[in-house]
Protein backbone atom coordinates (compact mmCIF):
# COMPACT_ATOMS: atom_id res chain seq x y z
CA UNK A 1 0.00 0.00 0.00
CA UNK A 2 2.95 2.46 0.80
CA UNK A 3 4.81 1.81 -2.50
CA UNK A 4 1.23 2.50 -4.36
CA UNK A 5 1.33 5.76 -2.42
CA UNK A 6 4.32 6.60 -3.40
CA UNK A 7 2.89 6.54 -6.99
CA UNK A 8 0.43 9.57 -6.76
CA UNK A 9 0.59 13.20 -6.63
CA UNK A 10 -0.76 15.26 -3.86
CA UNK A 11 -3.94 16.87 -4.30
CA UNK A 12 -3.51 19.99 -6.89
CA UNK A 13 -0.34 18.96 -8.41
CA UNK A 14 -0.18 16.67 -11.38
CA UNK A 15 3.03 15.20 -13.86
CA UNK A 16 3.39 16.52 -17.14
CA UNK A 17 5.31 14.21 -19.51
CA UNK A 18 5.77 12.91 -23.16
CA UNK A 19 3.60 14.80 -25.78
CA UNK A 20 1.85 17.13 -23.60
CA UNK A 21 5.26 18.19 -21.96
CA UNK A 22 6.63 18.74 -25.13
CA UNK A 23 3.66 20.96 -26.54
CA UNK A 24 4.02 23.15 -23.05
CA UNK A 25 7.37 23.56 -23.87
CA UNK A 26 6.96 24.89 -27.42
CA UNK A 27 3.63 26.62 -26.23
CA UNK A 28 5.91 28.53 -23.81
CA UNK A 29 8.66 29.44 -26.08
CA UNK A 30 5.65 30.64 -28.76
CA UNK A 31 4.63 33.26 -25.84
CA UNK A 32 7.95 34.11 -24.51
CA UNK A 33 9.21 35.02 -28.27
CA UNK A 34 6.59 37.20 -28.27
CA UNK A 35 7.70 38.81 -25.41
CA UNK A 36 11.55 39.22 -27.11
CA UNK A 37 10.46 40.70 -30.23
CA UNK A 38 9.06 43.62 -27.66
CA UNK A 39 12.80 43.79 -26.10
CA UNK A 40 11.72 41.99 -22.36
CA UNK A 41 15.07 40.69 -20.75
CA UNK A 42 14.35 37.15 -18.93
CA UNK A 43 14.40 37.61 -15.25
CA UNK A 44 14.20 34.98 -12.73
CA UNK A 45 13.12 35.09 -8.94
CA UNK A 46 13.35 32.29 -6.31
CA UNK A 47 10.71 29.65 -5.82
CA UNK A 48 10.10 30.18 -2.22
CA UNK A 49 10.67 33.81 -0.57
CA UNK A 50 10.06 35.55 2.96
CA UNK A 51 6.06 36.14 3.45
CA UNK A 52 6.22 39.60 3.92
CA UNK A 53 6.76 39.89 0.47
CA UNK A 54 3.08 38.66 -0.16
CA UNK A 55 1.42 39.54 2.99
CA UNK A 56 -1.96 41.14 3.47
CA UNK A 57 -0.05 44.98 2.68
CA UNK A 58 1.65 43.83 -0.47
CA UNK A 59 -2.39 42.81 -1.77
CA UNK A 60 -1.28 39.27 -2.94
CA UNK A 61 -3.21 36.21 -2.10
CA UNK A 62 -4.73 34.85 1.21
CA UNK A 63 -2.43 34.40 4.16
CA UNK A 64 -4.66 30.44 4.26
CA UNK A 65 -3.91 30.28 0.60
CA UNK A 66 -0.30 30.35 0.86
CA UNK A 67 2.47 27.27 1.48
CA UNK A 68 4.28 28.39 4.05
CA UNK A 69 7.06 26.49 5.88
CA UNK A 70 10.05 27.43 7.92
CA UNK A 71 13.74 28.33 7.63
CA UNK A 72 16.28 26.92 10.31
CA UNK A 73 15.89 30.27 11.70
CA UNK A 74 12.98 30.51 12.33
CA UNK A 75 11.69 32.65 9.56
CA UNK A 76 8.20 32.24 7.85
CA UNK A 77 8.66 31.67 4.55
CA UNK A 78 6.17 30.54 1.12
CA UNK A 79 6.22 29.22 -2.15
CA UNK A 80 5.59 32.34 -4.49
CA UNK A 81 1.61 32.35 -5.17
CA UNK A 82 2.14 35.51 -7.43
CA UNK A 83 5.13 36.21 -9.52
CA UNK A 84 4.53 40.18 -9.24
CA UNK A 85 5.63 41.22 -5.98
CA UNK A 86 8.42 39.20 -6.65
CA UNK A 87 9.73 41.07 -9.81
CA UNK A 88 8.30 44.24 -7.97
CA UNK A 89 10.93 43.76 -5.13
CA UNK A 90 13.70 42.82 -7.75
CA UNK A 91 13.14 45.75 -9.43
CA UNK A 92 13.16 47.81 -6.08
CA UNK A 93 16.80 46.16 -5.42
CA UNK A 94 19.32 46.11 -8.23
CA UNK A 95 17.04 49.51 -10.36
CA UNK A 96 15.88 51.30 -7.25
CA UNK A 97 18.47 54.66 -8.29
CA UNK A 98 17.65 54.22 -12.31
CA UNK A 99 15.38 55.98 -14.11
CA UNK A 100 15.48 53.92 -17.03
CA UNK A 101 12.47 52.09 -18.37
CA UNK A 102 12.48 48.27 -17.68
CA UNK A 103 11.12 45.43 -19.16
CA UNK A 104 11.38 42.54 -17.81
CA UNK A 105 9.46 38.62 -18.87
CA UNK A 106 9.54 35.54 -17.11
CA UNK A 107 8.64 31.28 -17.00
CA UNK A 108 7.58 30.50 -13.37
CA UNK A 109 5.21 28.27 -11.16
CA UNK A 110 3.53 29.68 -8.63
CA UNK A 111 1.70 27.44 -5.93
CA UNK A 112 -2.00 28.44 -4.51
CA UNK A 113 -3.48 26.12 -2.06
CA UNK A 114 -6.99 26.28 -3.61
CA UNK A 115 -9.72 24.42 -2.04
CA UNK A 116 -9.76 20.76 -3.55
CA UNK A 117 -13.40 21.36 -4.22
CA UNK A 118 -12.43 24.40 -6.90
CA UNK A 119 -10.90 21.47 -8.95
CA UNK A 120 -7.64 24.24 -9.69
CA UNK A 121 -4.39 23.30 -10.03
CA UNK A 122 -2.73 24.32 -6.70
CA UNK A 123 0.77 24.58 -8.99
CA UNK A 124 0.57 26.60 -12.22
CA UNK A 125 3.11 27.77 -15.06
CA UNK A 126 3.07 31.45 -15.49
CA UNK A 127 4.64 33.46 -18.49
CA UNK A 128 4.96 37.24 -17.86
CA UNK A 129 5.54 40.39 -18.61
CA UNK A 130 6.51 43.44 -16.68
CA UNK A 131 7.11 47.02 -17.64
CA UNK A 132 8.42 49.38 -15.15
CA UNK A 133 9.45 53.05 -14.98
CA UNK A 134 6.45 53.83 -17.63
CA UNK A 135 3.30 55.76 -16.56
CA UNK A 136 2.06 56.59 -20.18
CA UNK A 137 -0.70 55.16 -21.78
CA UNK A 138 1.34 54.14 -24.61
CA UNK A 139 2.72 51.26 -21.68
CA UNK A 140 -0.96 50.35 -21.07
CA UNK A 141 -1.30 49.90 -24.44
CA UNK A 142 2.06 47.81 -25.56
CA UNK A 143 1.42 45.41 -22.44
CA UNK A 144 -2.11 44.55 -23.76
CA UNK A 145 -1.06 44.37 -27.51
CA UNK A 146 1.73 42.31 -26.46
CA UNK A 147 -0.79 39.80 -24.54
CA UNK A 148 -2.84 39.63 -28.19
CA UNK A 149 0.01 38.45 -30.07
CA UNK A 150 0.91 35.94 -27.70
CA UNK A 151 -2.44 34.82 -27.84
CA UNK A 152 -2.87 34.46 -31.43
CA UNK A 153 0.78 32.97 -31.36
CA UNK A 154 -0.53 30.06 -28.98
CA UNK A 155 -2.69 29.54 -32.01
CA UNK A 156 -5.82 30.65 -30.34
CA UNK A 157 -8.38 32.37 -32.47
CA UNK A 158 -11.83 32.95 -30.76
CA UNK A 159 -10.43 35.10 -27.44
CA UNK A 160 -11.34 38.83 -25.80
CA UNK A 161 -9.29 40.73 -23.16
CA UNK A 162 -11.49 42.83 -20.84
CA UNK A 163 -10.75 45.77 -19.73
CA UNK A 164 -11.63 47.83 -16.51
CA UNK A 165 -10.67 50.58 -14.60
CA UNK A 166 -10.45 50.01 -11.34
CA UNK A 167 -10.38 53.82 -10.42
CA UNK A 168 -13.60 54.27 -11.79
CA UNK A 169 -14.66 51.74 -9.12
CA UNK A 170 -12.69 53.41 -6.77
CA UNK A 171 -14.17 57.23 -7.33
CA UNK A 172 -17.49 55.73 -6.56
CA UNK A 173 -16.74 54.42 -3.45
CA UNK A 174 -15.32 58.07 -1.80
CA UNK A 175 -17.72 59.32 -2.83
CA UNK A 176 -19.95 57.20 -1.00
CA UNK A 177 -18.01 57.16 2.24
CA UNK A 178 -18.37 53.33 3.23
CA UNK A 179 -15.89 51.70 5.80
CA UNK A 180 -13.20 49.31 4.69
CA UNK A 181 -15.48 46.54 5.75
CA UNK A 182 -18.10 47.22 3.60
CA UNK A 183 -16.00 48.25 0.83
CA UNK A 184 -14.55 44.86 0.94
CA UNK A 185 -18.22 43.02 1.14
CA UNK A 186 -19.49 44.51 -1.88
CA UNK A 187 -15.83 44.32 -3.74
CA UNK A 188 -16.83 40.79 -3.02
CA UNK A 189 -19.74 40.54 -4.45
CA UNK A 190 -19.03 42.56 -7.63
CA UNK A 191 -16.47 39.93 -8.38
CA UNK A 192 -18.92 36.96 -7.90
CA UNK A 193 -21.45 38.82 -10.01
CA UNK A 194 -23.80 38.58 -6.88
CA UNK A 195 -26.87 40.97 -7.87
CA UNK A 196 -29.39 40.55 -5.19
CA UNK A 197 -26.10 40.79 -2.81
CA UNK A 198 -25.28 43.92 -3.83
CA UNK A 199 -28.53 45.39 -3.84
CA UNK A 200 -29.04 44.21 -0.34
CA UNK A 201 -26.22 45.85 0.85
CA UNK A 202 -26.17 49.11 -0.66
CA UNK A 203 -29.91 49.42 0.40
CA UNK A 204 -28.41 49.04 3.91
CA UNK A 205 -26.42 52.23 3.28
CA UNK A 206 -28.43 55.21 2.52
CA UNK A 207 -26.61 56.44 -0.19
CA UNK A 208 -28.27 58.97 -2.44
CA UNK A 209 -30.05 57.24 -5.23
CA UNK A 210 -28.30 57.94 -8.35
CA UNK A 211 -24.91 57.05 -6.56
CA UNK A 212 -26.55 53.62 -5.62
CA UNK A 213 -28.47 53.01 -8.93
CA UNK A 214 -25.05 53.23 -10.55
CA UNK A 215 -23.36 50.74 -8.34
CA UNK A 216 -26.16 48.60 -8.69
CA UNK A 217 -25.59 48.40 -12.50
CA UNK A 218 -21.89 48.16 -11.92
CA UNK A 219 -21.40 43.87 -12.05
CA UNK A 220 -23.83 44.40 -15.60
CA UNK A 221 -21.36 47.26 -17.03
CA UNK A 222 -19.35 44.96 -19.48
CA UNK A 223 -19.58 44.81 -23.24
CA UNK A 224 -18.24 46.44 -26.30
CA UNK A 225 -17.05 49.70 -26.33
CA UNK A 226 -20.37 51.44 -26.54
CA UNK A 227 -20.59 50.68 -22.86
CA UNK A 228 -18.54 53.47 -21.91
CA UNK A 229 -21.30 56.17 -23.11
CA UNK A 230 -23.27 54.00 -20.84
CA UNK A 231 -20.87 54.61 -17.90
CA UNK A 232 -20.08 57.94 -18.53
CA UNK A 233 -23.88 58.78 -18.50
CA UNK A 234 -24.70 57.21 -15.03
CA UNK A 235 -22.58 59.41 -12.87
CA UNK A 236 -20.97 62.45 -12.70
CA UNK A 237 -18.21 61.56 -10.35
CA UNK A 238 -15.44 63.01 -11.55
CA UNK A 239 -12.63 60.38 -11.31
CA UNK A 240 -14.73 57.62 -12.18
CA UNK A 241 -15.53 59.82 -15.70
CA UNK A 242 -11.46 60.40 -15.65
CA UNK A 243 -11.27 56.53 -16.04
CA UNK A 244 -13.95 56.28 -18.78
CA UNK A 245 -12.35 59.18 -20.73
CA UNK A 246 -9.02 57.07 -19.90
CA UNK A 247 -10.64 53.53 -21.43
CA UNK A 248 -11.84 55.71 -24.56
CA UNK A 249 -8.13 56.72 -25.35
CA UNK A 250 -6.18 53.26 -24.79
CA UNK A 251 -8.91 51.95 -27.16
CA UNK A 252 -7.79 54.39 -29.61
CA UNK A 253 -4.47 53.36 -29.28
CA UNK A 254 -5.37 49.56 -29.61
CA UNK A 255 -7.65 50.14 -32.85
CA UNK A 256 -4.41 51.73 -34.36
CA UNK A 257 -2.48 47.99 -33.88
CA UNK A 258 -5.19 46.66 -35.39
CA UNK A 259 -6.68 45.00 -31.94
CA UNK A 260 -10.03 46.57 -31.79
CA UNK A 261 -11.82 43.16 -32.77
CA UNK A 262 -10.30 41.66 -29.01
CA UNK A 263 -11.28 43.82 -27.06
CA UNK A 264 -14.12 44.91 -24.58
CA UNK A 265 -14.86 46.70 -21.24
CA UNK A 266 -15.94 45.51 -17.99
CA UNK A 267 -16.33 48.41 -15.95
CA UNK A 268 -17.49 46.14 -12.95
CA UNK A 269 -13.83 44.69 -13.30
CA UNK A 270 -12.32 44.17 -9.46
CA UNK A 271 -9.33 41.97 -8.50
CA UNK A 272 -8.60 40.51 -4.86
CA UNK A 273 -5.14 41.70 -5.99
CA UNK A 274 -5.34 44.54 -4.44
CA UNK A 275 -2.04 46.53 -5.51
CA UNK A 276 -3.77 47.26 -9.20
CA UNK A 277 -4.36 51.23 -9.94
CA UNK A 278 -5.65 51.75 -12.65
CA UNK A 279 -5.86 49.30 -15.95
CA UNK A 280 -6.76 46.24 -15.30
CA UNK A 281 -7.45 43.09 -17.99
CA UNK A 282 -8.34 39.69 -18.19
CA UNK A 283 -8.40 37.44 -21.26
CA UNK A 284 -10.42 34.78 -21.92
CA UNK A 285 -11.27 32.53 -23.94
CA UNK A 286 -13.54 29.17 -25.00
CA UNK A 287 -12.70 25.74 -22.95
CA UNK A 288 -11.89 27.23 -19.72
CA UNK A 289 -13.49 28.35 -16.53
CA UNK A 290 -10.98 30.99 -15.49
CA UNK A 291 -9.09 33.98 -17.23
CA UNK A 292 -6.17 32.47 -18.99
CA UNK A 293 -4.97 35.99 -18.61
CA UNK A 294 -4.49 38.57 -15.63
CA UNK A 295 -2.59 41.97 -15.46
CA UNK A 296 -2.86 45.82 -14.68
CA UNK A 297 -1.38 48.34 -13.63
CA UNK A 298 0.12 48.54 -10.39
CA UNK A 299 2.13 52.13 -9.37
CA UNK A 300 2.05 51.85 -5.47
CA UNK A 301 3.35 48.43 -5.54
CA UNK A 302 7.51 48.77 -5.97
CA UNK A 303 7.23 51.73 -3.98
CA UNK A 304 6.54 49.10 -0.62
CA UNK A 305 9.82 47.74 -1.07
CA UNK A 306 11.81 51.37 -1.96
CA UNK A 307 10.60 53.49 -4.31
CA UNK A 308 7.96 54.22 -6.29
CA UNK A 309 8.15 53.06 -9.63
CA UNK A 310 4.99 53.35 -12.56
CA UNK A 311 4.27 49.58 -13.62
CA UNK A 312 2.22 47.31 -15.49
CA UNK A 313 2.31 43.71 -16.64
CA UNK A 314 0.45 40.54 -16.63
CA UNK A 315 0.70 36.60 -16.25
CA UNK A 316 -0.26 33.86 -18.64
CA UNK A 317 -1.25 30.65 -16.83
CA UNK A 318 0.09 27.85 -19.48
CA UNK A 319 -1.94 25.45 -17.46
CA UNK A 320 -5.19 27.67 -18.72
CA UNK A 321 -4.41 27.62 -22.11
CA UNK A 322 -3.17 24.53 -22.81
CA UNK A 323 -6.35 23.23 -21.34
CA UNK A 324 -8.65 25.63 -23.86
CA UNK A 325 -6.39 24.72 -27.05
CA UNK A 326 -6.78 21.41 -26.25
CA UNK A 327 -11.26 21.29 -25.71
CA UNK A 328 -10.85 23.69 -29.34
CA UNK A 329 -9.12 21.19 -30.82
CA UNK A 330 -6.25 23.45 -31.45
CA UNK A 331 -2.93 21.54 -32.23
CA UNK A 332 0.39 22.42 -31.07
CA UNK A 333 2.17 20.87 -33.64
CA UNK A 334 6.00 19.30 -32.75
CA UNK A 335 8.64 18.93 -35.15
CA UNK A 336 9.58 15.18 -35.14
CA UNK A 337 13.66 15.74 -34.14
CA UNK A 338 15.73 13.01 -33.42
CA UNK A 339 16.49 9.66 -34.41
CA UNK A 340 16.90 6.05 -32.12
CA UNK A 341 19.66 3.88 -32.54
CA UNK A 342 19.41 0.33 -31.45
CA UNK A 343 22.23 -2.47 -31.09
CA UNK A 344 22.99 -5.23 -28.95
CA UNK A 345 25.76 -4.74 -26.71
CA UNK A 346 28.63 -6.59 -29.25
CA UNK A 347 27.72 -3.58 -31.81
CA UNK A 348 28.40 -0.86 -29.25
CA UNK A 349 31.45 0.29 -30.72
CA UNK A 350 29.54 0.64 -34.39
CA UNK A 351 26.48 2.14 -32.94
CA UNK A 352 28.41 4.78 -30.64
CA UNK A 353 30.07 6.05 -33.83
CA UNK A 354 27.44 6.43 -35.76
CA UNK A 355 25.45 8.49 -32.81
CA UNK A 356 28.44 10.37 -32.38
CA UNK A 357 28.58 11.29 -36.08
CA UNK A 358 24.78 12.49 -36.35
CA UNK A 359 24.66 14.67 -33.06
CA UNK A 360 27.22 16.62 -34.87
CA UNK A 361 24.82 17.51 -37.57
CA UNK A 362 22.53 18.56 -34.70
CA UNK A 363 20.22 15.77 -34.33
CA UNK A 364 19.28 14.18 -31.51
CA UNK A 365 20.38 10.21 -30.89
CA UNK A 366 18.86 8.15 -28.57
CA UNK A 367 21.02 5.13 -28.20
CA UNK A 368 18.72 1.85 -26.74
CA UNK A 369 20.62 -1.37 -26.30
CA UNK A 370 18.98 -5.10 -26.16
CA UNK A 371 16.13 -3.81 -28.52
CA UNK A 372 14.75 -4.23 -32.26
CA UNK A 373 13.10 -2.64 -34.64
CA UNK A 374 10.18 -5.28 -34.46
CA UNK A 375 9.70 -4.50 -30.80
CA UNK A 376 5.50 -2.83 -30.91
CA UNK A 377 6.63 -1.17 -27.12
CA UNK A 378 9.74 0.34 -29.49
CA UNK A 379 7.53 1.79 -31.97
CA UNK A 380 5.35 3.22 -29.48
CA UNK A 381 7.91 4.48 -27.52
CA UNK A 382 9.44 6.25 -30.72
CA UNK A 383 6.26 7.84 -31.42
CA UNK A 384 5.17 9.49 -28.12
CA UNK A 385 8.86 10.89 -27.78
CA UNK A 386 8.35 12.43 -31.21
CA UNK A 387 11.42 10.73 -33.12
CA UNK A 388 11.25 10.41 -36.57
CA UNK A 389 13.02 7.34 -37.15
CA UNK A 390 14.37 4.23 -35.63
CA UNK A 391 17.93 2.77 -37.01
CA UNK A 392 18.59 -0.71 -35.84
CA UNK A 393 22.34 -1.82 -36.31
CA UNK A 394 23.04 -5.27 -38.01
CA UNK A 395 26.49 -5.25 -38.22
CA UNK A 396 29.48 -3.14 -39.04
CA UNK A 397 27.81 -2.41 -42.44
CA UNK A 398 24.26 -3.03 -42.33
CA UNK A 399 21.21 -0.80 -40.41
CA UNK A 400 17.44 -1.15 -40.43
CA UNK A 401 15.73 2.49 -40.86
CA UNK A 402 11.82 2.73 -39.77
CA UNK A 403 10.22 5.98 -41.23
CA UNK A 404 8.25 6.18 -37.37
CA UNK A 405 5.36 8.03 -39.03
CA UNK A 406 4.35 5.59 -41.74
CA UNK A 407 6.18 1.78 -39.79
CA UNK A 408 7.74 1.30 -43.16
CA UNK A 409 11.27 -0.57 -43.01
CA UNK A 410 13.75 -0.38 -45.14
CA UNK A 411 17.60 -2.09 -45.26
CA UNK A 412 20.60 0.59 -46.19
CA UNK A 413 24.56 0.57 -45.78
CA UNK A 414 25.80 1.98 -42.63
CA UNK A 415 27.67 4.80 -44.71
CA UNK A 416 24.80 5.81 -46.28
CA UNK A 417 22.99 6.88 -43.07
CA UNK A 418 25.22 9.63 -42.64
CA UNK A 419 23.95 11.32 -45.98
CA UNK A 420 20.22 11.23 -45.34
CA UNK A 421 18.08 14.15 -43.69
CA UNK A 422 16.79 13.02 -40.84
């Protein structure tokens, strides 16, 4: 019973191997050359760092959604459940004196300890962006272009990235005066889309009407770009209509990359992130339950570590979107590389030499001895490690070559393996 233990995975973690590790792989280096042709230097951060990076003042996740463990010392420390505040305090240490823009991308897994009932991965893949030292709304506007082409790179057709504001969210509620308490409940139930919650508890308030009609409509506000009339007509608050006049230019700017067609508003748009100022986006798509997208723009946020620095960037779950290529029947087609060379152990000598000889060319040689070429298990083996043929050593002048694709074998001179394309 303990070795069959041994076999499985915790809850919320799962192995990745063969095919579908090899598609994550290229589906990963499709987004992150995305992210080069925009000039992002690779940056990595540790796995696990000190939980005051990502406690309650830094906005990231749930203190009882976090792995946390300790040092010999005595210090609490967690697996990174967010990759932000991590590049936020990188950037803090070694750029904290430049005023140069940065741009910086990323591969990571973060780890969430979801409740098993939410059927989420507890350990996720991330590919990110991050662009610091930019408040313009040309930034806003190159991070969320940049997440379209890596989206359409992925091969995804059918997608949207949503767009609030979450100062227009904000503006609304100074100028209703509610606690922090309350504020949280009904930032709550905004996100869940909770109706009859929020109209419960803003009845509870005695706000003045209009105020209250508006944030009643609020978790409805989403849709093309039309509904930003519809916003700016329902208050006159004036840094909520700052961030509708805001939306209306950065969809300018989108339109003139050509974008337009991706993109609509959610003006009800909240995150339990709560270090976002301003922009904030999610992107979504068919085949998935969640965002495969998340991002904004967070000011405040490098400035809790030194100082203040204008940001913006977003994450990319791979898990997400592998997921929603696969239910749209989206392929992420691999380039059969590599070749298997098979011998019995008085043909090493032969068989090493003739590996040796291909790798040079750049292919890749898998050398297997004991086997054949008439070996099913072989064959199948071949196939899910995406080889494109199978050379089986006779003797010092004779191979069998199996085209893995179509199981046809053929005979051939050992010299004359050396001159095909593999």
């Amino acid at each position: 019973m303990l070795k069959e233990r041994l076999l499985h995975t915790p809850e919320g973690v799962r192995d990745i191997y063969n095919g579908e590790c090899a598609r994550k792989l290229v589906l990963q280096n499709r987004i992150h050359d995305v992210l080069k042709l925009y000039g992002y230097s690779d940056i990595s951060t540790p796995t696990f760092e000190f939980f005051d990076v990502f406690n309650k003042e830094r906005g990231s996740v749930a203190s009882n959604e976090m792995f946390k463990f300790f040092d010999r010392d005595g210090n609490t420390m967690v697996l990174r459940p967010d990759m932000t505040p991590s590049i936020a305090r990188t950037a803090a240490k070694y750029y904290g004196e430049s005023d140069m823009t940065l741009k910086l991308c990323y591969v990571g897994n973060t780890f969430i300890n979801n409740h098993n009932y939410q059927g989420r991965l507890k350990e996720t893949t991330q590919i990110g962006a991050e662009l610091i030292g930019d408040s313009s709304i040309y930034a806003d506007a190159e991070i969320i272009a940049m997440v379209i082409d890596g989206l359409l790179n992925s091969g995804l057709k059918e997608f949207q990235v949503e767009i609030g504001q979450v100062q227009f969210f904000r503006g609304l509620l100074k100028e209703a005066g509610m606690d922090d308490d309350v504020e949280g409940e009904l930032t709550d139930l905004i996100l869940n889309k909770n109706f009859y919650g929020v109209e419960e508890l803003l009845k509870s308030q005695n706000l003045d009407d209009k105020l209250t009609d508006t944030l009643l409509v609020l978790p409805q506000m989403f849709g093309s770009v039309e509904v930003l009339d519809k916003a700016r007509a329902m208050t006159h608050n004036e840094e909520a209509l700052n961030a509708v006049a805001y939306l209306e230019e950065l969809y300018g700017l989108l339109s003139d990359y050509g974008y337009e067609k991706y993109i609509t508003f959610d003006l009800g748009m909240l995150s339990r992130h709560k270090y976002y100022t301003g922009v904030i986006f999610n992107g979504y798509t068919y085949g998935t339950g969640d965002a495969v997208v998340k991002g904004g723009r967070y000011d405040k946020l490098i400035g809790q570590f030194g100082n203040d620095k204008a940001s913006i960037g977003f994450s990319l779950t791979v898990d997400q979107l592998m997921a929603a290529l696969e239910r749209q029947k989206i392929e992420i087609p691999l380039d059969s590389n590599g070749i298997i060379v098979m011998y019995q152990s008085s043909d090493w000598k032969t068989a090493n030499s003739l590996a040796q000889d291909i790798r040079k060319t750049g292919t890749n040689v898998n050398m297997l001895c004991g086997k054949t070429i008439e070996d099913s298990e072989c064959t199948a083996f071949a196939k899910s490690s995406n080889v494109s043929h199978i050379i089986q050593i006779m003797d010092a002048d004779n191979v069998k070559i199996m085209d893995v694709k179509s199981e046809n074998v053929t005979t051939s001179s050992l010299k004359s393996v050396l001159a095909m394309n593999f």
